[in-house]
PDB file of N, CA and C in Angstrom:
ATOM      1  N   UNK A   1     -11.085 -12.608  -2.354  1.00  0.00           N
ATOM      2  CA  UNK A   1     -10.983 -12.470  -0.915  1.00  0.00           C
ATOM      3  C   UNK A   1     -12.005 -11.463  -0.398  1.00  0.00           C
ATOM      4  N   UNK A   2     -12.141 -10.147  -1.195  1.00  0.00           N
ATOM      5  CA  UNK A   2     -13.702  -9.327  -0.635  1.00  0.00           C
ATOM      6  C   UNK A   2     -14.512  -9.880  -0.805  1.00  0.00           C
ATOM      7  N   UNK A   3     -14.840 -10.649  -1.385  1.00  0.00           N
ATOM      8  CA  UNK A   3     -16.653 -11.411  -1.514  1.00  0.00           C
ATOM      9  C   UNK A   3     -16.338 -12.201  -0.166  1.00  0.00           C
ATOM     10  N   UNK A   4     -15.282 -13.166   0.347  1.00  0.00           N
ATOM     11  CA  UNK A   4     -15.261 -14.734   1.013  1.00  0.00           C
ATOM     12  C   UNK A   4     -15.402 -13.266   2.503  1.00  0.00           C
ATOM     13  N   UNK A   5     -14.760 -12.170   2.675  1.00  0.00           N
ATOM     14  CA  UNK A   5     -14.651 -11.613   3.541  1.00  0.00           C
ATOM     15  C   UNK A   5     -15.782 -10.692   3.584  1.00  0.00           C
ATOM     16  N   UNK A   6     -16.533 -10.616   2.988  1.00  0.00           N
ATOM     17  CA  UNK A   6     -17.723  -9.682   3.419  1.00  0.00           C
ATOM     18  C   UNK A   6     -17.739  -8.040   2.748  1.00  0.00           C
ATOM     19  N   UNK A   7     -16.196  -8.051   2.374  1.00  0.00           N
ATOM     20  CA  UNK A   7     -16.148  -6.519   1.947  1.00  0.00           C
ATOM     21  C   UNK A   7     -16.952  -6.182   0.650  1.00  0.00           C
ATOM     22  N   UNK A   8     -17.820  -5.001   0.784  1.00  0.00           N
ATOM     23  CA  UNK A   8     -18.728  -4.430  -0.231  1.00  0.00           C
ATOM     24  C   UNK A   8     -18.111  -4.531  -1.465  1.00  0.00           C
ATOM     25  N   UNK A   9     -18.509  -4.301  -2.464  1.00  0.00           N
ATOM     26  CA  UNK A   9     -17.746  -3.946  -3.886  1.00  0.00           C
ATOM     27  C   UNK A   9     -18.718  -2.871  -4.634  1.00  0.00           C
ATOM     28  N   UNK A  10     -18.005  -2.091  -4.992  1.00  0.00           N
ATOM     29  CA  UNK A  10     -18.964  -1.091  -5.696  1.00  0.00           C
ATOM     30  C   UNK A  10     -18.630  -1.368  -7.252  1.00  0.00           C
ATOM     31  N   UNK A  11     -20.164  -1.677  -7.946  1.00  0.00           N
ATOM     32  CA  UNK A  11     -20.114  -2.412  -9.444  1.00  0.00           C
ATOM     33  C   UNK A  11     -19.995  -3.533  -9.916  1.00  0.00           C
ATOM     34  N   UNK A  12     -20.213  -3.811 -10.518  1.00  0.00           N
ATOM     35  CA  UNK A  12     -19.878  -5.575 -10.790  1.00  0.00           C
ATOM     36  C   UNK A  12     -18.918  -5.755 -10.176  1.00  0.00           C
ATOM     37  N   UNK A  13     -19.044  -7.467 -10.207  1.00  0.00           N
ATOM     38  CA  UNK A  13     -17.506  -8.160 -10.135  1.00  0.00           C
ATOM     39  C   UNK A  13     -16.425  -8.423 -10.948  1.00  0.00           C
ATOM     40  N   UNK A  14     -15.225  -8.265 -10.302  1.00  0.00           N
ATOM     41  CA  UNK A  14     -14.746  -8.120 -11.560  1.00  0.00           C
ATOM     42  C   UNK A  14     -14.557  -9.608 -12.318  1.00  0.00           C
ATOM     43  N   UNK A  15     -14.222  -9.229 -13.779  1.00  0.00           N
ATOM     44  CA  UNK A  15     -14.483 -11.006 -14.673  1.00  0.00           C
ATOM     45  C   UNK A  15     -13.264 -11.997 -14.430  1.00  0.00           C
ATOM     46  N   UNK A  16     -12.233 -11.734 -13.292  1.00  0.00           N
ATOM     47  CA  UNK A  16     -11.185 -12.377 -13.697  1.00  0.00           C
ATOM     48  C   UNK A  16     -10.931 -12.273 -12.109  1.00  0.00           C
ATOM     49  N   UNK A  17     -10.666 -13.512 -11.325  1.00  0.00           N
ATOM     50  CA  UNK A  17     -10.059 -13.454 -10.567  1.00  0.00           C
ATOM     51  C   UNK A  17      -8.540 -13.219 -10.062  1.00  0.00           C
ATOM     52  N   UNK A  18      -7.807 -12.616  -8.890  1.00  0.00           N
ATOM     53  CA  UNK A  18      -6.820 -12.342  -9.032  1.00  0.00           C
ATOM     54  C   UNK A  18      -6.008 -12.733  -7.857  1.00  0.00           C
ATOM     55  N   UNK A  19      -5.105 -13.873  -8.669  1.00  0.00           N
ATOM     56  CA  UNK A  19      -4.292 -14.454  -7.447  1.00  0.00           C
ATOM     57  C   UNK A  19      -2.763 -14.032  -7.000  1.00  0.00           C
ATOM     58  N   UNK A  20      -2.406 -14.180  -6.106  1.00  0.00           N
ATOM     59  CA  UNK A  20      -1.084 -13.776  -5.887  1.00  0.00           C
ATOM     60  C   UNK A  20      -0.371 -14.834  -5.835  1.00  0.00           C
ATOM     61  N   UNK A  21       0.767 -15.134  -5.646  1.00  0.00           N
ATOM     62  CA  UNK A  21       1.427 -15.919  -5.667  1.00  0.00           C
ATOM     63  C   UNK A  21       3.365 -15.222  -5.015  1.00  0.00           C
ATOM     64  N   UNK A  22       3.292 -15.638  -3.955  1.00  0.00           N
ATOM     65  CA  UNK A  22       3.948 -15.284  -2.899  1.00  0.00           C
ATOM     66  C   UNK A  22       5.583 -15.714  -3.341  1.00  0.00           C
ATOM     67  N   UNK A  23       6.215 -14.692  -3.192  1.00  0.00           N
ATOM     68  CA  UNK A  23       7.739 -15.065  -3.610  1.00  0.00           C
ATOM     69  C   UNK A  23       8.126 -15.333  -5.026  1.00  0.00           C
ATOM     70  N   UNK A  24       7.658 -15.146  -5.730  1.00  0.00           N
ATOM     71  CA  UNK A  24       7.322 -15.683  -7.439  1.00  0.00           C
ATOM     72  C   UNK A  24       7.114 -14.732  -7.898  1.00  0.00           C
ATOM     73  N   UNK A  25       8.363 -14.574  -8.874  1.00  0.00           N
ATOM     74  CA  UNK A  25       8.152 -13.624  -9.793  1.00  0.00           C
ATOM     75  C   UNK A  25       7.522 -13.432 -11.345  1.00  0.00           C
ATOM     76  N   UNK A  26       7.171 -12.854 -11.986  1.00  0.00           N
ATOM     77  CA  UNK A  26       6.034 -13.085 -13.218  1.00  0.00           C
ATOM     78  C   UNK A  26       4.978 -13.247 -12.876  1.00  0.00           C
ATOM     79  N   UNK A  27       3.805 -12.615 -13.820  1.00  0.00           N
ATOM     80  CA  UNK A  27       2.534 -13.150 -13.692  1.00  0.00           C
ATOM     81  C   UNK A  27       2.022 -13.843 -14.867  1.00  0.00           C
ATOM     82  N   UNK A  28       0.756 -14.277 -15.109  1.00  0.00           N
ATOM     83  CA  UNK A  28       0.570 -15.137 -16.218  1.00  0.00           C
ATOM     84  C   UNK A  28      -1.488 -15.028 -16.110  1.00  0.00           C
ATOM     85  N   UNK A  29      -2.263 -14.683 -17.162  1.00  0.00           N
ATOM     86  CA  UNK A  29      -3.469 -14.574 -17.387  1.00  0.00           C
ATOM     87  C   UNK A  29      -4.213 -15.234 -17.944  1.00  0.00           C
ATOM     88  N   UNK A  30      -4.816 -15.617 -17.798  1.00  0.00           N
ATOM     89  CA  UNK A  30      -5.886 -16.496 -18.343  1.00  0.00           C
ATOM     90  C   UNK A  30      -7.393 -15.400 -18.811  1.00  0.00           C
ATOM     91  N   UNK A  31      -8.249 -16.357 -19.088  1.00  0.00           N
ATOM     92  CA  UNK A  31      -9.707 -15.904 -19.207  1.00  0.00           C
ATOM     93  C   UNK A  31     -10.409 -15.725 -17.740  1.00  0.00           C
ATOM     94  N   UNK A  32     -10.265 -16.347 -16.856  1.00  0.00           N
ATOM     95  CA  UNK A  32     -10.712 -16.977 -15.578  1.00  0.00           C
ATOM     96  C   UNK A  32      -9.825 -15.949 -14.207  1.00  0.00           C
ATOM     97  N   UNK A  33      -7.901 -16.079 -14.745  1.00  0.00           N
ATOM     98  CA  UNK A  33      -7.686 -15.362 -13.420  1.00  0.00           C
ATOM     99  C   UNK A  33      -5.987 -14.617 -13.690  1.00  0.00           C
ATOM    100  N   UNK A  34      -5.940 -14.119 -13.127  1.00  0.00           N
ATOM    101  CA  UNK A  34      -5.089 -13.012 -13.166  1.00  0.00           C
ATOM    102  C   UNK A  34      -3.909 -13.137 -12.011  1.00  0.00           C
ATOM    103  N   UNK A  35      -2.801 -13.892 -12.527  1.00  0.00           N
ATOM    104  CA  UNK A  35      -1.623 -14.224 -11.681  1.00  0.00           C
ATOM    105  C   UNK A  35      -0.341 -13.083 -10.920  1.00  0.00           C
ATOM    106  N   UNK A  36      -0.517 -12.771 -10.226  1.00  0.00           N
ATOM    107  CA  UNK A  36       0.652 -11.422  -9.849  1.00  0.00           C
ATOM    108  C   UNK A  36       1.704 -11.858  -9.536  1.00  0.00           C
ATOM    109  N   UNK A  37       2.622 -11.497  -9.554  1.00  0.00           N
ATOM    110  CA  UNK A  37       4.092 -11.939  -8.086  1.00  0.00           C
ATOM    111  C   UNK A  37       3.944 -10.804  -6.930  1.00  0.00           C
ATOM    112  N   UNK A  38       4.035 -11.397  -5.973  1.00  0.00           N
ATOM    113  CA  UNK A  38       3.531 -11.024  -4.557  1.00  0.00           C
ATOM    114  C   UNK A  38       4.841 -10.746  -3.526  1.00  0.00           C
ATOM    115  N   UNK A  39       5.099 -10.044  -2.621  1.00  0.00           N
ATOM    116  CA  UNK A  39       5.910 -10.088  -1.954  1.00  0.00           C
ATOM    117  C   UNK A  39       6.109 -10.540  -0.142  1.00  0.00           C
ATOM    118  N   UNK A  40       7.132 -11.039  -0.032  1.00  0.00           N
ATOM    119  CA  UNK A  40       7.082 -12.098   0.821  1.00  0.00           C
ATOM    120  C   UNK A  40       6.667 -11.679   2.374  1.00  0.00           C
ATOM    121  N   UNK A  41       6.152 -10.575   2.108  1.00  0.00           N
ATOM    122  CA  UNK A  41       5.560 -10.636   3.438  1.00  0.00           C
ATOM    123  C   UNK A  41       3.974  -9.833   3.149  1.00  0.00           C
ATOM    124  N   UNK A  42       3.627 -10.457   2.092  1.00  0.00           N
ATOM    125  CA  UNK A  42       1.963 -10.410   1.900  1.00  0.00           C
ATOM    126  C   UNK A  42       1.257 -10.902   2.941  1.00  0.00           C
ATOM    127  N   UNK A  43       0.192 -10.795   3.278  1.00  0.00           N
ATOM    128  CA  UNK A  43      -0.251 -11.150   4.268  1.00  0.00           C
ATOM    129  C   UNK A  43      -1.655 -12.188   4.113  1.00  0.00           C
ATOM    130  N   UNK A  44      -1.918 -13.568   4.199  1.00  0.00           N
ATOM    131  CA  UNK A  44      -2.333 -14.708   3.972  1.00  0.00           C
ATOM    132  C   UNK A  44      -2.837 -15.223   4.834  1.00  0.00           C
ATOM    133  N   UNK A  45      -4.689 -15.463   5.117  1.00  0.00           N
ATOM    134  CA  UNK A  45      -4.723 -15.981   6.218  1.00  0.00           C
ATOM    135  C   UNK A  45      -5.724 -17.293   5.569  1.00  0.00           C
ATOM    136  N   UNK A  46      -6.277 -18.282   6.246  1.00  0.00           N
ATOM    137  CA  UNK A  46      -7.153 -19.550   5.611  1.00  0.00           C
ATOM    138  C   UNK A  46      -8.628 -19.241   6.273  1.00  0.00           C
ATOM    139  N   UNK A  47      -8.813 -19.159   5.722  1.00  0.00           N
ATOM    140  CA  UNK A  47     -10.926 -19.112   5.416  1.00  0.00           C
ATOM    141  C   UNK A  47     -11.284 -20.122   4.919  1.00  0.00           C
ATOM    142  N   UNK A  48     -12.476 -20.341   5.200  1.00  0.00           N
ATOM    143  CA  UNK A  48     -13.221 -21.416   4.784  1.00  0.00           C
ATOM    144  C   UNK A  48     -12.191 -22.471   4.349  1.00  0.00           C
ATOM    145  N   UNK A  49     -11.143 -23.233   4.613  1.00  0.00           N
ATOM    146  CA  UNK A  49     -10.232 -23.980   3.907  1.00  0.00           C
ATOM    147  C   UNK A  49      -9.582 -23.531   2.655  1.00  0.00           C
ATOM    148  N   UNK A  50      -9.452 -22.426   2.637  1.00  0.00           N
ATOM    149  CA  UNK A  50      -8.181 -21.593   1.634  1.00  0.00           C
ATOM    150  C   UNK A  50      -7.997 -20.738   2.174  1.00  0.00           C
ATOM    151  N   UNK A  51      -6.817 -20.488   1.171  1.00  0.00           N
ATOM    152  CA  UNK A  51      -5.741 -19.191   1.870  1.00  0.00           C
ATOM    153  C   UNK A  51      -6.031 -18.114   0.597  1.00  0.00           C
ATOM    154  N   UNK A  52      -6.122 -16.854   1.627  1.00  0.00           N
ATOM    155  CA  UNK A  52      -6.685 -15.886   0.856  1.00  0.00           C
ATOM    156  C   UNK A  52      -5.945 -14.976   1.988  1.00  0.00           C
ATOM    157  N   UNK A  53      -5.872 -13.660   1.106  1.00  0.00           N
ATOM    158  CA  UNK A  53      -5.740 -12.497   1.552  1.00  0.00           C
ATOM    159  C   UNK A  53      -6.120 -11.842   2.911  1.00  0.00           C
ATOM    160  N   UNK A  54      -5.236 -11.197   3.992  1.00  0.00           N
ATOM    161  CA  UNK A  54      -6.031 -10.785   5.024  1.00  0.00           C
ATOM    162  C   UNK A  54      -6.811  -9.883   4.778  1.00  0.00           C
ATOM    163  N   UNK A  55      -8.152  -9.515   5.243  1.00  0.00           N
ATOM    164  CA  UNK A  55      -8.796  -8.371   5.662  1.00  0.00           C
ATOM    165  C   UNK A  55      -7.997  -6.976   5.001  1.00  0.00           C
ATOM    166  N   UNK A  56      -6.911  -6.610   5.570  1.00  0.00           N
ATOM    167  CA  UNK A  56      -5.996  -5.391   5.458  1.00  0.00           C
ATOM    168  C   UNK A  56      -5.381  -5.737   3.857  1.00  0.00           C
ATOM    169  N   UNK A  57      -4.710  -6.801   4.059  1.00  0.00           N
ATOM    170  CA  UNK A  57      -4.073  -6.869   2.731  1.00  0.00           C
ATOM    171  C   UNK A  57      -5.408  -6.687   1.327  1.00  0.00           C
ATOM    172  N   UNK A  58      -6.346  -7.345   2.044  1.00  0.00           N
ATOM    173  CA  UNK A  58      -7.456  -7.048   0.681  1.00  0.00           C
ATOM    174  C   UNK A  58      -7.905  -5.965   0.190  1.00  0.00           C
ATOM    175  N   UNK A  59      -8.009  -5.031   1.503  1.00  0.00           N
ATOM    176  CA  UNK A  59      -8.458  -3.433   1.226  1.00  0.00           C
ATOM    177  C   UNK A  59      -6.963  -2.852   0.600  1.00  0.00           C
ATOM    178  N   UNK A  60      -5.805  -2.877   0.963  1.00  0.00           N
ATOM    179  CA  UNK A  60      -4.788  -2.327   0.006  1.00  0.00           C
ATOM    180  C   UNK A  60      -4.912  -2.711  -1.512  1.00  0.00           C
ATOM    181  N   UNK A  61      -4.883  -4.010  -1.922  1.00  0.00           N
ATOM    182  CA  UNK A  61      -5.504  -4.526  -3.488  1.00  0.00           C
ATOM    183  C   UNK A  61      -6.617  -3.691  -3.990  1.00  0.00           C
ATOM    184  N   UNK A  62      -7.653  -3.818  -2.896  1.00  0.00           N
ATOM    185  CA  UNK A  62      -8.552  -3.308  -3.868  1.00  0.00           C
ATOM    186  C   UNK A  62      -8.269  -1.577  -4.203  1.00  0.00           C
ATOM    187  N   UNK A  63      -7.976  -0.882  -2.945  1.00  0.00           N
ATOM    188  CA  UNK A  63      -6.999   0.560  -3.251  1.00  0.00           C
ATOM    189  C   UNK A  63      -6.297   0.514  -4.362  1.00  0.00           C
ATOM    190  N   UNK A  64      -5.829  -0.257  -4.628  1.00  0.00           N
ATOM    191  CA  UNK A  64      -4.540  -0.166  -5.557  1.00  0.00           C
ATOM    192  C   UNK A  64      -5.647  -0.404  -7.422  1.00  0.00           C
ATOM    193  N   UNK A  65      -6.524  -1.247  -7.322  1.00  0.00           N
ATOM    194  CA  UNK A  65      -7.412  -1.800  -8.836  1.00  0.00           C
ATOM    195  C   UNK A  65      -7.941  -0.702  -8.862  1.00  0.00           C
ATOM    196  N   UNK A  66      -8.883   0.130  -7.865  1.00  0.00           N
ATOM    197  CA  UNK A  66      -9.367   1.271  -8.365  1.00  0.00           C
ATOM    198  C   UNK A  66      -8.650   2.553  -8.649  1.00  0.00           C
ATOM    199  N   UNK A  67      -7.812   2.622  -8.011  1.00  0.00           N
ATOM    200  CA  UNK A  67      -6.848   3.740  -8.439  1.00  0.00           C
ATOM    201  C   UNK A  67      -6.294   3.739  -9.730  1.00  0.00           C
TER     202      UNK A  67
END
């Protein structure tokens, strides 16, 4: 969602994308992407024809990976 939204990233990218998955509990990993359980009032908006993370909700994630 920071790359589709414009937000900077300082350092590479990271190798694994990371999806949420809203109301669902467990996560599950792959090579490719990184499954969370999300809570139900995450905040989800559609870009380019997917649903991705708002703006706000993306900068809290990324707060939260670098910390």
């Amino acid at each position: 969602a920071a790359v589709i939204h414009g937000i900077p990233l300082i350092g590479a990218l990271p190798e694994q994308v990371q999806l949420v998955r809203v109301g669902r509990a467990g996560g599950r990993r792959t090579t490719a992407t990184r499954t969370l359980p999300g809570p139900a009032d995450y905040e989800v908006v559609e870009t380019e024809g997917i649903s991705i993370s708002s703006v706000a909700q993306t900068l809290v994630d990324l707060g939260r990976r670098r910390s």
